[in-house]
PDB file of N, CA and C in Angstrom:
ATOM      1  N   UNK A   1       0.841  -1.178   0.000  1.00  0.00           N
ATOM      2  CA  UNK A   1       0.000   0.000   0.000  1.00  0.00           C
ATOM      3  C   UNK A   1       0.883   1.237   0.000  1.00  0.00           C
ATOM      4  N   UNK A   2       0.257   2.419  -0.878  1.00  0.00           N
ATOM      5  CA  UNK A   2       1.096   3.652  -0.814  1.00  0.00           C
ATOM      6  C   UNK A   2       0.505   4.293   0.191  1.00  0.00           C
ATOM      7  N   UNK A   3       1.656   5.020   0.842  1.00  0.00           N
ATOM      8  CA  UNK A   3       1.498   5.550   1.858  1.00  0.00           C
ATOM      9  C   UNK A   3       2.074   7.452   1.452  1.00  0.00           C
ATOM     10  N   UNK A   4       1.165   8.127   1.301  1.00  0.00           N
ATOM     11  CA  UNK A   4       1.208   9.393   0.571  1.00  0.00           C
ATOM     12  C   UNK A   4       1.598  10.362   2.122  1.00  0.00           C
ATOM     13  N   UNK A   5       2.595  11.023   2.175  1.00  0.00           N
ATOM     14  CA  UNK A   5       3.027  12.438   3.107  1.00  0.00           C
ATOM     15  C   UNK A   5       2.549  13.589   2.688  1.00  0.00           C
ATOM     16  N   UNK A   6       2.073  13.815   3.584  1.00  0.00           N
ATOM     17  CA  UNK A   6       0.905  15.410   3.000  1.00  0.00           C
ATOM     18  C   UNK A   6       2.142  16.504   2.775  1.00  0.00           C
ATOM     19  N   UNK A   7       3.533  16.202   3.839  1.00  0.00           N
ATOM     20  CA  UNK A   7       4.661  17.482   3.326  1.00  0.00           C
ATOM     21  C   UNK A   7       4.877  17.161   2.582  1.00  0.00           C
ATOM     22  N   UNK A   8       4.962  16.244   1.772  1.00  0.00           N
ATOM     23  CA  UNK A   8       5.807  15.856   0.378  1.00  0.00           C
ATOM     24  C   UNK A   8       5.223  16.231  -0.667  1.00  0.00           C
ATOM     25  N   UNK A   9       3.931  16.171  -0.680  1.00  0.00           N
ATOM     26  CA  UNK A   9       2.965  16.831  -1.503  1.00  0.00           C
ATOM     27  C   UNK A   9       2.988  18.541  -1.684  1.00  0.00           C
ATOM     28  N   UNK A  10       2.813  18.808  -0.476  1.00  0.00           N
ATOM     29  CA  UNK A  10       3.085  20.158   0.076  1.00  0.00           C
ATOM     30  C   UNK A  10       4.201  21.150  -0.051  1.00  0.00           C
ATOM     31  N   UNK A  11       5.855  20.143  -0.318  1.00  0.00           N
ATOM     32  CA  UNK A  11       6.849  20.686  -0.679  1.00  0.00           C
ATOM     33  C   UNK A  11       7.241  20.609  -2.137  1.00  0.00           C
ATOM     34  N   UNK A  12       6.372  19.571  -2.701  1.00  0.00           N
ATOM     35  CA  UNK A  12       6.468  19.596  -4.381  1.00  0.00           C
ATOM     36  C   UNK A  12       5.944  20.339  -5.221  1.00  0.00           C
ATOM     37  N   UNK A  13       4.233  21.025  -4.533  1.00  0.00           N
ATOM     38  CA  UNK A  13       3.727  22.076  -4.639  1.00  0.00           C
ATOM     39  C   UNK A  13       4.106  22.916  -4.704  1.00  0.00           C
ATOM     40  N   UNK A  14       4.811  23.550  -3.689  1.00  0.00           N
ATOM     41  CA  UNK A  14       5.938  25.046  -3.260  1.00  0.00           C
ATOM     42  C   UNK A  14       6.858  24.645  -4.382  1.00  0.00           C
ATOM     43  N   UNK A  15       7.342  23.789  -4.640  1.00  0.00           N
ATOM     44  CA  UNK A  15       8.705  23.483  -5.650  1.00  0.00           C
ATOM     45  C   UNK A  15       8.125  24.185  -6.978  1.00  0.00           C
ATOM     46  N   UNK A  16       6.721  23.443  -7.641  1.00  0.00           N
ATOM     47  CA  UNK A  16       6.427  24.096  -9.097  1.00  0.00           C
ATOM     48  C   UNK A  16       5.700  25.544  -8.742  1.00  0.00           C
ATOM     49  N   UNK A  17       5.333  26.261  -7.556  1.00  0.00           N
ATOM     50  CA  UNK A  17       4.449  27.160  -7.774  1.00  0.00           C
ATOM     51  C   UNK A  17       4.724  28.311  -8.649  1.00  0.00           C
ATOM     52  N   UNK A  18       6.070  28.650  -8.818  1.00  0.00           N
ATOM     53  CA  UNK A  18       6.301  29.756 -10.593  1.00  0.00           C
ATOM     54  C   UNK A  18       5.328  29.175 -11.265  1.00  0.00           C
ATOM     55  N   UNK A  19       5.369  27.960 -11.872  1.00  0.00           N
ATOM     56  CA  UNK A  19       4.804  27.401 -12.843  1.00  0.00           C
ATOM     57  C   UNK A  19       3.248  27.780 -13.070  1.00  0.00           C
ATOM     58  N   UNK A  20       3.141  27.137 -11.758  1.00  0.00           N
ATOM     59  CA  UNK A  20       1.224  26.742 -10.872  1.00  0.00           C
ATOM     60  C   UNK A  20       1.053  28.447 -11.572  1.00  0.00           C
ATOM     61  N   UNK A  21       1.694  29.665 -11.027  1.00  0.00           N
ATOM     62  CA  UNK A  21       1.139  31.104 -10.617  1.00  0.00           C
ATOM     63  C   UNK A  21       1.402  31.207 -12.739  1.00  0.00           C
ATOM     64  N   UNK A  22       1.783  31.368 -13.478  1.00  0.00           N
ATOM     65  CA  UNK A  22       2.246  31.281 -14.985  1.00  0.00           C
ATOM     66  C   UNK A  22       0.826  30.847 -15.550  1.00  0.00           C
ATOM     67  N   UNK A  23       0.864  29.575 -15.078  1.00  0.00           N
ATOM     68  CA  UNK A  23      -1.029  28.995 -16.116  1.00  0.00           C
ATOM     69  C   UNK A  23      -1.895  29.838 -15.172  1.00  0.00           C
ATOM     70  N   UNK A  24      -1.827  30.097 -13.925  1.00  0.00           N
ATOM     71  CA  UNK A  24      -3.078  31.089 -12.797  1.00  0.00           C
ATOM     72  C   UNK A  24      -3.721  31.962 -13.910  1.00  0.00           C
ATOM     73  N   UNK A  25      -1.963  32.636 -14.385  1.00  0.00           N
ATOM     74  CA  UNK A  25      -2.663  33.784 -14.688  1.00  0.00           C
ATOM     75  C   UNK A  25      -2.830  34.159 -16.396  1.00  0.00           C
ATOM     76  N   UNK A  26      -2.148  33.200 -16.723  1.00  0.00           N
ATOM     77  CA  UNK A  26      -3.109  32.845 -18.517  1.00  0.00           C
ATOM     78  C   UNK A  26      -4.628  32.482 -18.561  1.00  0.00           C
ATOM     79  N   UNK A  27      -4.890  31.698 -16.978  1.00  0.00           N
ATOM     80  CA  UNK A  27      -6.334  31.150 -17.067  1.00  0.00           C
ATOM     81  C   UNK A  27      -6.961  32.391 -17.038  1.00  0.00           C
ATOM     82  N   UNK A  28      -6.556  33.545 -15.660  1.00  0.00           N
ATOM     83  CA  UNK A  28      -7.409  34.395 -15.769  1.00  0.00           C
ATOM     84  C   UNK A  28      -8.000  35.412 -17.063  1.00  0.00           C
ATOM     85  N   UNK A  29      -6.504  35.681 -18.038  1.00  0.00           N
ATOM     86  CA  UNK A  29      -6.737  36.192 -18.724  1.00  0.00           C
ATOM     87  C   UNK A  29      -7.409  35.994 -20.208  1.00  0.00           C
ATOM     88  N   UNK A  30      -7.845  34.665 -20.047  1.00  0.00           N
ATOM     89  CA  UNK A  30      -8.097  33.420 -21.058  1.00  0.00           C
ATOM     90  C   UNK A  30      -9.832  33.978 -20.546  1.00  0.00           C
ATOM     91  N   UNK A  31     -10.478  33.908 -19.340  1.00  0.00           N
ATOM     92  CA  UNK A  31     -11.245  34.218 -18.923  1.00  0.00           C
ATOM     93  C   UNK A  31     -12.030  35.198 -19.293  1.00  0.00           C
ATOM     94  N   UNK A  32     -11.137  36.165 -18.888  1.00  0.00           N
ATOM     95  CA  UNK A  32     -11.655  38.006 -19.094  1.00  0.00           C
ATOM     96  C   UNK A  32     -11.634  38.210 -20.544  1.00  0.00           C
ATOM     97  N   UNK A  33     -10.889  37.464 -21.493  1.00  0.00           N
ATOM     98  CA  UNK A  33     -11.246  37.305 -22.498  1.00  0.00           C
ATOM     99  C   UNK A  33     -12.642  36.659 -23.703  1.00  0.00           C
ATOM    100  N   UNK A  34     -13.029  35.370 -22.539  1.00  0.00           N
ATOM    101  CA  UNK A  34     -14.067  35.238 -22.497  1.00  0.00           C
ATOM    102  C   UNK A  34     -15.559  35.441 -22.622  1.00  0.00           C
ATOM    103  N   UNK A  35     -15.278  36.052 -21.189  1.00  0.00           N
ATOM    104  CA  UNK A  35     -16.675  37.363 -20.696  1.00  0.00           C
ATOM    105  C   UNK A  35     -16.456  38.900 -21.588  1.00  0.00           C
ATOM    106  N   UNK A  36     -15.687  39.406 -21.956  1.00  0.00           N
ATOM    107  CA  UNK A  36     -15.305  40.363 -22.540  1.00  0.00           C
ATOM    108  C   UNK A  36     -15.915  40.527 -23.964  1.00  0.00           C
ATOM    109  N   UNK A  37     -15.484  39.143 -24.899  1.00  0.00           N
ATOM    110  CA  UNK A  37     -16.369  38.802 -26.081  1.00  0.00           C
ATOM    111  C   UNK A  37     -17.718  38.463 -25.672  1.00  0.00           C
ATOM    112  N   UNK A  38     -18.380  38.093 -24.796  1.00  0.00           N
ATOM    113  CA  UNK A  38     -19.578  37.356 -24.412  1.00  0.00           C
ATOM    114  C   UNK A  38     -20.497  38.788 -24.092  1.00  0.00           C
ATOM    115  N   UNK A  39     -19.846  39.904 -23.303  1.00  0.00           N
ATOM    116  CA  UNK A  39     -20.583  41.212 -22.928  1.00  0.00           C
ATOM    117  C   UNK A  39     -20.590  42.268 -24.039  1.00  0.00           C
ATOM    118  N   UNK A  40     -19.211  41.809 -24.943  1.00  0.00           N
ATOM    119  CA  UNK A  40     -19.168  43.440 -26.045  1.00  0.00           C
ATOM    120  C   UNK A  40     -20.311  43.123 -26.762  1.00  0.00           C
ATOM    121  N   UNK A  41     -21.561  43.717 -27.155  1.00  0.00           N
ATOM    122  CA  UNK A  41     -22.931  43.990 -28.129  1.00  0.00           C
ATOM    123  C   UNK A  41     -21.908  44.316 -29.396  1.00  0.00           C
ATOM    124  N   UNK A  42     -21.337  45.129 -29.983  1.00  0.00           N
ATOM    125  CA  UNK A  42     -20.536  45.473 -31.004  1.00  0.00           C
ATOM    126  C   UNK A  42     -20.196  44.669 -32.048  1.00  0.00           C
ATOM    127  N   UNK A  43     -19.468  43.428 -31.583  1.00  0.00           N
ATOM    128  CA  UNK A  43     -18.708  42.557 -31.939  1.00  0.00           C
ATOM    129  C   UNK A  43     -19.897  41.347 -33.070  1.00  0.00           C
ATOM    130  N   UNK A  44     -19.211  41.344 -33.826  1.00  0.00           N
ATOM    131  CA  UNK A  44     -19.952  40.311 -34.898  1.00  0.00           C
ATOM    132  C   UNK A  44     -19.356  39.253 -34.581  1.00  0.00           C
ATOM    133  N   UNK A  45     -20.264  38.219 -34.688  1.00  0.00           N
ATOM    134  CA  UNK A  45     -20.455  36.843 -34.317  1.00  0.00           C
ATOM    135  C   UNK A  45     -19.111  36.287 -34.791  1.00  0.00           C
ATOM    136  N   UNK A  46     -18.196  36.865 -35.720  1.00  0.00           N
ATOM    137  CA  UNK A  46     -17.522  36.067 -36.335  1.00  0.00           C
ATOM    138  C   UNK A  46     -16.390  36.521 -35.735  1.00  0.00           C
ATOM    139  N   UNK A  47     -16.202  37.032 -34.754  1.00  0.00           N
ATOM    140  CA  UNK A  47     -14.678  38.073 -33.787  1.00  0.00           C
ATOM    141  C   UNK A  47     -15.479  37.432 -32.605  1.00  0.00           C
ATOM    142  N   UNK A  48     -16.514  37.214 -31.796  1.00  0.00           N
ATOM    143  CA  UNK A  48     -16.867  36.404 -30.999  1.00  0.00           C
ATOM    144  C   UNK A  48     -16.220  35.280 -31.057  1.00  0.00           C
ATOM    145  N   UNK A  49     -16.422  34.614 -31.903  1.00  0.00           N
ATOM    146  CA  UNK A  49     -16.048  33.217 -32.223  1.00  0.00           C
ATOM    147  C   UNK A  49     -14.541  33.098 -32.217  1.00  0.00           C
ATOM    148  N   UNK A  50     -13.665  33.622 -32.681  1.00  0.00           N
ATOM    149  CA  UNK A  50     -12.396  33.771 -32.959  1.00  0.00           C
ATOM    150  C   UNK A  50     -12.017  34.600 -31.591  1.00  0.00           C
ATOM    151  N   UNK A  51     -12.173  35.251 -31.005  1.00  0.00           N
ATOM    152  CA  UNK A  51     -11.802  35.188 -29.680  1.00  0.00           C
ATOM    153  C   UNK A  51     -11.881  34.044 -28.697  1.00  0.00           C
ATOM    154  N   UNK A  52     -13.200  33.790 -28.474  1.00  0.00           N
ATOM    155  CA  UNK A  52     -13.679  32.479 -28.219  1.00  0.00           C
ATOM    156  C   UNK A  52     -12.350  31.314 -28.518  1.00  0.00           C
ATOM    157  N   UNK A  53     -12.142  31.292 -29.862  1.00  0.00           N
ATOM    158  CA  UNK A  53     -11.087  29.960 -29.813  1.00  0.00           C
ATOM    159  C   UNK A  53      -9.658  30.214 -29.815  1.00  0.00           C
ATOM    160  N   UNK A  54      -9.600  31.344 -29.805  1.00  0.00           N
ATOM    161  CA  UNK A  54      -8.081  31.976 -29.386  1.00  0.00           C
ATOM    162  C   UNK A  54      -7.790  31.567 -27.938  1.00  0.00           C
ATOM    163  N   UNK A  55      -8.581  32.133 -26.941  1.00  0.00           N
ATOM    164  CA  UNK A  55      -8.556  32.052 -25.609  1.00  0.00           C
ATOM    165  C   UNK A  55      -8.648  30.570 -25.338  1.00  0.00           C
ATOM    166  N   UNK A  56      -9.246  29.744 -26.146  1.00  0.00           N
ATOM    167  CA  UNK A  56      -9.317  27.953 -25.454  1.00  0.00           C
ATOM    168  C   UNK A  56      -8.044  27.661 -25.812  1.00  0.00           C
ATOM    169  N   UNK A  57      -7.933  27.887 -26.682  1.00  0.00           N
ATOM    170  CA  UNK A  57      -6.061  27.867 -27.792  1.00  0.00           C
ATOM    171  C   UNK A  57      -5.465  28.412 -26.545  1.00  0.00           C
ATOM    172  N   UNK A  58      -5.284  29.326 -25.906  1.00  0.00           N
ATOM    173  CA  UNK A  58      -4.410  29.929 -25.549  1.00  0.00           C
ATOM    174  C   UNK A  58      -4.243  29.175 -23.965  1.00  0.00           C
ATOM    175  N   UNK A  59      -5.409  28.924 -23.232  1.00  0.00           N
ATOM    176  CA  UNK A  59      -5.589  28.034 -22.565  1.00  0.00           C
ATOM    177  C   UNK A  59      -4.965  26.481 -22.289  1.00  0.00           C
ATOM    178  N   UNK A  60      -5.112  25.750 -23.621  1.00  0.00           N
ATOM    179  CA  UNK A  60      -4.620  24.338 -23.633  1.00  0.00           C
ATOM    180  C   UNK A  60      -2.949  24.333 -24.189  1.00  0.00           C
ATOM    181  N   UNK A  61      -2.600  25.487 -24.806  1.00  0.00           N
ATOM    182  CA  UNK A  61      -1.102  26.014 -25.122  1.00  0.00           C
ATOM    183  C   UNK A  61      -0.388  26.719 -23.741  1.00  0.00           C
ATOM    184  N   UNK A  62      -0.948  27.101 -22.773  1.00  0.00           N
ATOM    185  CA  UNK A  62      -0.198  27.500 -21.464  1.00  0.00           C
ATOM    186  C   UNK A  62      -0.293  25.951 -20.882  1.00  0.00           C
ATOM    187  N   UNK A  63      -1.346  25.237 -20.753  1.00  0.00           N
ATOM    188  CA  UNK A  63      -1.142  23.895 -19.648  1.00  0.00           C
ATOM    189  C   UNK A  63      -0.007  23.032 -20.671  1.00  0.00           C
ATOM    190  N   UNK A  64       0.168  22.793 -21.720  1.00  0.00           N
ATOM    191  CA  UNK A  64       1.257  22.557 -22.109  1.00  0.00           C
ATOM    192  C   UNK A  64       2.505  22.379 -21.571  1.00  0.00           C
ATOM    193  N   UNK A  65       2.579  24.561 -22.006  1.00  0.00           N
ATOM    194  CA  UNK A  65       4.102  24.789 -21.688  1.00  0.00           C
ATOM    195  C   UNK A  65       4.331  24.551 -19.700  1.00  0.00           C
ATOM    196  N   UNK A  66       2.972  24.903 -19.425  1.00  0.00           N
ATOM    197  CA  UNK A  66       3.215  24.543 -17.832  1.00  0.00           C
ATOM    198  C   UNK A  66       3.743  23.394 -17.353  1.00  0.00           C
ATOM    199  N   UNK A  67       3.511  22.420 -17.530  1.00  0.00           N
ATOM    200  CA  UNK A  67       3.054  20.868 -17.559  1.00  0.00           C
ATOM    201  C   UNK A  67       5.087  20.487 -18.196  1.00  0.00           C
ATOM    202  N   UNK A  68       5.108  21.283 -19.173  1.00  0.00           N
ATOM    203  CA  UNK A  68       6.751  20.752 -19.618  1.00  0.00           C
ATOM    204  C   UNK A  68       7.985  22.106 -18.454  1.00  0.00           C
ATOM    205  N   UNK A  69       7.193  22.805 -18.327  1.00  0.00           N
ATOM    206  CA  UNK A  69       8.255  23.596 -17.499  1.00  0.00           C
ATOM    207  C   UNK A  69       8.339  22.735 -16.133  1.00  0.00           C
ATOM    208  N   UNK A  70       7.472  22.304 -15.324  1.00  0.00           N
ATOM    209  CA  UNK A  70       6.989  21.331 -14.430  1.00  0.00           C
ATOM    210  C   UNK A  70       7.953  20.124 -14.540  1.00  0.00           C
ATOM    211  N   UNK A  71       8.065  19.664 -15.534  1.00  0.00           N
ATOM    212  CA  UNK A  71       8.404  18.185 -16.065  1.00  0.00           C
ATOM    213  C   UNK A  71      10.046  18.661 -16.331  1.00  0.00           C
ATOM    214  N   UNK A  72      10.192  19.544 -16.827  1.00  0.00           N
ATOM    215  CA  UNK A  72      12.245  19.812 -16.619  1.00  0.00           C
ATOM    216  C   UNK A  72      12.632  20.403 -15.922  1.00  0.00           C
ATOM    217  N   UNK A  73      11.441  21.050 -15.034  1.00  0.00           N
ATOM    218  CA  UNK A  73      12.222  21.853 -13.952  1.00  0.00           C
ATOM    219  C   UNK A  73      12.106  21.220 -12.421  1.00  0.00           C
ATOM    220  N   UNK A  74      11.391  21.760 -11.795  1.00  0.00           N
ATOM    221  CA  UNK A  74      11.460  21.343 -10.396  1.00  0.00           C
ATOM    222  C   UNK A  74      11.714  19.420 -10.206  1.00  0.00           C
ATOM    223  N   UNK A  75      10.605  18.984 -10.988  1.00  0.00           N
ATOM    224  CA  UNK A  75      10.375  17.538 -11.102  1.00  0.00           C
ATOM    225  C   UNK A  75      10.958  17.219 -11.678  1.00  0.00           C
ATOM    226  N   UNK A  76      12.386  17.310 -12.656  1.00  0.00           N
ATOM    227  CA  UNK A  76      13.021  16.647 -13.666  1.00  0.00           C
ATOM    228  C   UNK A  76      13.426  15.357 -12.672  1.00  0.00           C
ATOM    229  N   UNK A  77      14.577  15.448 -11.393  1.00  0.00           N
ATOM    230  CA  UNK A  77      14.922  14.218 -10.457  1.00  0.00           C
ATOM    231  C   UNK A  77      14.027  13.280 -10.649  1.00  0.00           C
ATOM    232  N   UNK A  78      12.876  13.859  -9.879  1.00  0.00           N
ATOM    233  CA  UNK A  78      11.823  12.968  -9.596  1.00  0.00           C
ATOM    234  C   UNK A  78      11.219  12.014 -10.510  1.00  0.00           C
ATOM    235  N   UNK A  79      11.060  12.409 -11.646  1.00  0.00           N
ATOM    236  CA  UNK A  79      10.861  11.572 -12.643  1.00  0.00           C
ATOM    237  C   UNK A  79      11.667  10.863 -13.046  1.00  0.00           C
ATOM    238  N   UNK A  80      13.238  10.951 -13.197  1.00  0.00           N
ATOM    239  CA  UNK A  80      13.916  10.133 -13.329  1.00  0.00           C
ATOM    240  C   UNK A  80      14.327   9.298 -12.946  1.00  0.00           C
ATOM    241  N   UNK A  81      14.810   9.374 -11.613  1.00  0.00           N
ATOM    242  CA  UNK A  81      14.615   8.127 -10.617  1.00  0.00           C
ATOM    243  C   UNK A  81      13.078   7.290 -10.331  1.00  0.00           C
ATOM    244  N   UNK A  82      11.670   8.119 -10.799  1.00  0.00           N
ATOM    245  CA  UNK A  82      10.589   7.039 -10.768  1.00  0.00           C
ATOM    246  C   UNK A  82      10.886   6.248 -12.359  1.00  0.00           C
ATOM    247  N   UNK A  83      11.501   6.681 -13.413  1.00  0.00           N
ATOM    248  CA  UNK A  83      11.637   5.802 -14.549  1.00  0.00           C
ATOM    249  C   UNK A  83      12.592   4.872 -14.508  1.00  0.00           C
ATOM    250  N   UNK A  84      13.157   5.475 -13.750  1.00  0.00           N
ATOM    251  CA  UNK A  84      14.293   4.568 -13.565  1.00  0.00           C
ATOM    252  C   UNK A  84      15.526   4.719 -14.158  1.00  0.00           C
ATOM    253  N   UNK A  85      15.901   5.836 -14.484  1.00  0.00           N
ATOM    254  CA  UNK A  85      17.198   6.173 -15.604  1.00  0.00           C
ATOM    255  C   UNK A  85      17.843   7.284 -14.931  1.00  0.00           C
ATOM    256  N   UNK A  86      17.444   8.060 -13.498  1.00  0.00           N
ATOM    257  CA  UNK A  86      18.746   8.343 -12.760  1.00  0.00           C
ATOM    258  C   UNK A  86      18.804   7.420 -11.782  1.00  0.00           C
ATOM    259  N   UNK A  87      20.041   8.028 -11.360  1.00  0.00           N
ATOM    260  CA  UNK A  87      20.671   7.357  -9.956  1.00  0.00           C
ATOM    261  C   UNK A  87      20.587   8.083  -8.517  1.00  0.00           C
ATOM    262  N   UNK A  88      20.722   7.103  -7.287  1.00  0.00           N
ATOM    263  CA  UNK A  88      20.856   7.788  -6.351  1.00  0.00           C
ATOM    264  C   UNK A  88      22.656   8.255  -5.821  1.00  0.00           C
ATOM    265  N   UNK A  89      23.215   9.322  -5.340  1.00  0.00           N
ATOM    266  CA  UNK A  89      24.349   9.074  -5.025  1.00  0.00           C
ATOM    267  C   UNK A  89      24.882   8.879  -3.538  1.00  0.00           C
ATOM    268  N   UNK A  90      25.742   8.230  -3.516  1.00  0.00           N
ATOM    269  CA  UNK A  90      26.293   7.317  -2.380  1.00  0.00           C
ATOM    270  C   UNK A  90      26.386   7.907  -1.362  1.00  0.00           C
ATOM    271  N   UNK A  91      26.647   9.572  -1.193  1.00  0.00           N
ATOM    272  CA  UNK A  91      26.223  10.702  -0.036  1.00  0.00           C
ATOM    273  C   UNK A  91      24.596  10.742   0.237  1.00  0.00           C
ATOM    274  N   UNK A  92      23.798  10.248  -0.612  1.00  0.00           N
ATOM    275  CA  UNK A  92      22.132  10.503  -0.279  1.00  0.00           C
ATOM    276  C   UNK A  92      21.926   8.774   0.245  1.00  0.00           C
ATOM    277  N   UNK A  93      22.411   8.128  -0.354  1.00  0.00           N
ATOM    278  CA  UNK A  93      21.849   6.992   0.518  1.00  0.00           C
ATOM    279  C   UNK A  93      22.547   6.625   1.857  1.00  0.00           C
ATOM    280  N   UNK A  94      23.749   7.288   2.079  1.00  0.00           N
ATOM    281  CA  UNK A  94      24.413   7.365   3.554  1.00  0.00           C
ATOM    282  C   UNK A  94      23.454   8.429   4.629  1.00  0.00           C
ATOM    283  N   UNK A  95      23.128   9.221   3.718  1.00  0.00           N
ATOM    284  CA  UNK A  95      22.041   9.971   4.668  1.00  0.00           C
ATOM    285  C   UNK A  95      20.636   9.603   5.212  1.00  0.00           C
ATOM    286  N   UNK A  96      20.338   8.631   3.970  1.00  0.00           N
ATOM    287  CA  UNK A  96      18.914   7.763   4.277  1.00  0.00           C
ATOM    288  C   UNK A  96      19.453   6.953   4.817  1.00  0.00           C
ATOM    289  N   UNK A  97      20.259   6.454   5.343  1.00  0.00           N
ATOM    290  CA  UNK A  97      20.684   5.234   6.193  1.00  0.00           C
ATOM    291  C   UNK A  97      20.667   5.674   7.385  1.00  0.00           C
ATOM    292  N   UNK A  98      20.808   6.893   7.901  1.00  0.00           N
ATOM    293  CA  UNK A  98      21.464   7.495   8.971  1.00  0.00           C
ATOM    294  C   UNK A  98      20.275   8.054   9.245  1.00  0.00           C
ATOM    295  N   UNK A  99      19.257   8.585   8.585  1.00  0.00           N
ATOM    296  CA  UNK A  99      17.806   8.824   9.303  1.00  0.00           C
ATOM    297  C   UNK A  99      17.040   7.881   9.134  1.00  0.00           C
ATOM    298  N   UNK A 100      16.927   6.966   8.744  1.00  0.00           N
ATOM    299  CA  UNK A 100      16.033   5.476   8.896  1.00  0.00           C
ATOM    300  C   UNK A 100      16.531   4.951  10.800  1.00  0.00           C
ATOM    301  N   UNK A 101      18.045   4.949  10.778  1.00  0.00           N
ATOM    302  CA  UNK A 101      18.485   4.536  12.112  1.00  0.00           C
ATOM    303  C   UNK A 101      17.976   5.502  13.256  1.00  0.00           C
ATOM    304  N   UNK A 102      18.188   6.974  12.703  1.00  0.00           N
ATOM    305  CA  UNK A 102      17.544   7.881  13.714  1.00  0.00           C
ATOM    306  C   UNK A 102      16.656   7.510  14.348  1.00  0.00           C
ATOM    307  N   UNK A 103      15.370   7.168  13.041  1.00  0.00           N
ATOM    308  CA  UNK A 103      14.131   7.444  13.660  1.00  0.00           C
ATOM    309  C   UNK A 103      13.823   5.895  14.113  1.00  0.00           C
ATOM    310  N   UNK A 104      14.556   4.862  13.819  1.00  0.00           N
ATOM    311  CA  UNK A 104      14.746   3.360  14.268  1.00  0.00           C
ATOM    312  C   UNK A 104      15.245   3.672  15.841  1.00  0.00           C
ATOM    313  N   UNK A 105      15.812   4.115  16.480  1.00  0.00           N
ATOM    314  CA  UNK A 105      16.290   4.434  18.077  1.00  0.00           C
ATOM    315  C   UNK A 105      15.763   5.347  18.092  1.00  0.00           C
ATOM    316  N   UNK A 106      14.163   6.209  17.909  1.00  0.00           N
ATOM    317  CA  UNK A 106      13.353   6.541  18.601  1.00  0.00           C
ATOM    318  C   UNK A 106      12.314   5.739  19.163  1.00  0.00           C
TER     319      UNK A 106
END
């Protein structure tokens, strides 16, 4: 059974949040773009529409680049050692040895 750490979650979070705050604020403006075409009376159906799919465009093109900035940046390790094609080094597993024992003689 997996056994999930709410800090670990919590510190991987804090790790991508540039990223997280980058799509925040394409969504918002993907949004106001939205409502903006949806409220202007002016606008012919055919600049409605093309706003309309600019902003979904622009939308599924930020979770993208988010999603790959995510994936080489903060998380690049992490993924590699879950694929299996990095390594651990011999100073990090002397350290996991040495807090496994810690918390083993508590």
């Amino acid at each position: 059974m997996l056994s999930i750490n709410m800090n670990d979650v919590i510190t991987a979070i804090q790790s991508a949040r540039p990223q997280i705050i980058f799509f925040c604020v394409i969504l918002v403006l993907a949004v106001i773009a939205f409502i903006t075409a949806a409220v202007l009376k002016k606008l012919r159906q055919s600049k409605k529409f093309l706003i309309r799919a600019e902003a979904g465009l622009c939308i599924v093109l930020a979770l993208v680049i988010t999603v790959n900035m995510i994936c080489f940046g903060p998380m690049s390790t992490m993924i590699s050692l879950a694929t299996g094609s990095g390594t651990i080094s011999d100073e990090s597993m002397e350290e996991a040895y040495d807090y496994v024992n810690q918390i083993g003689e508590e």
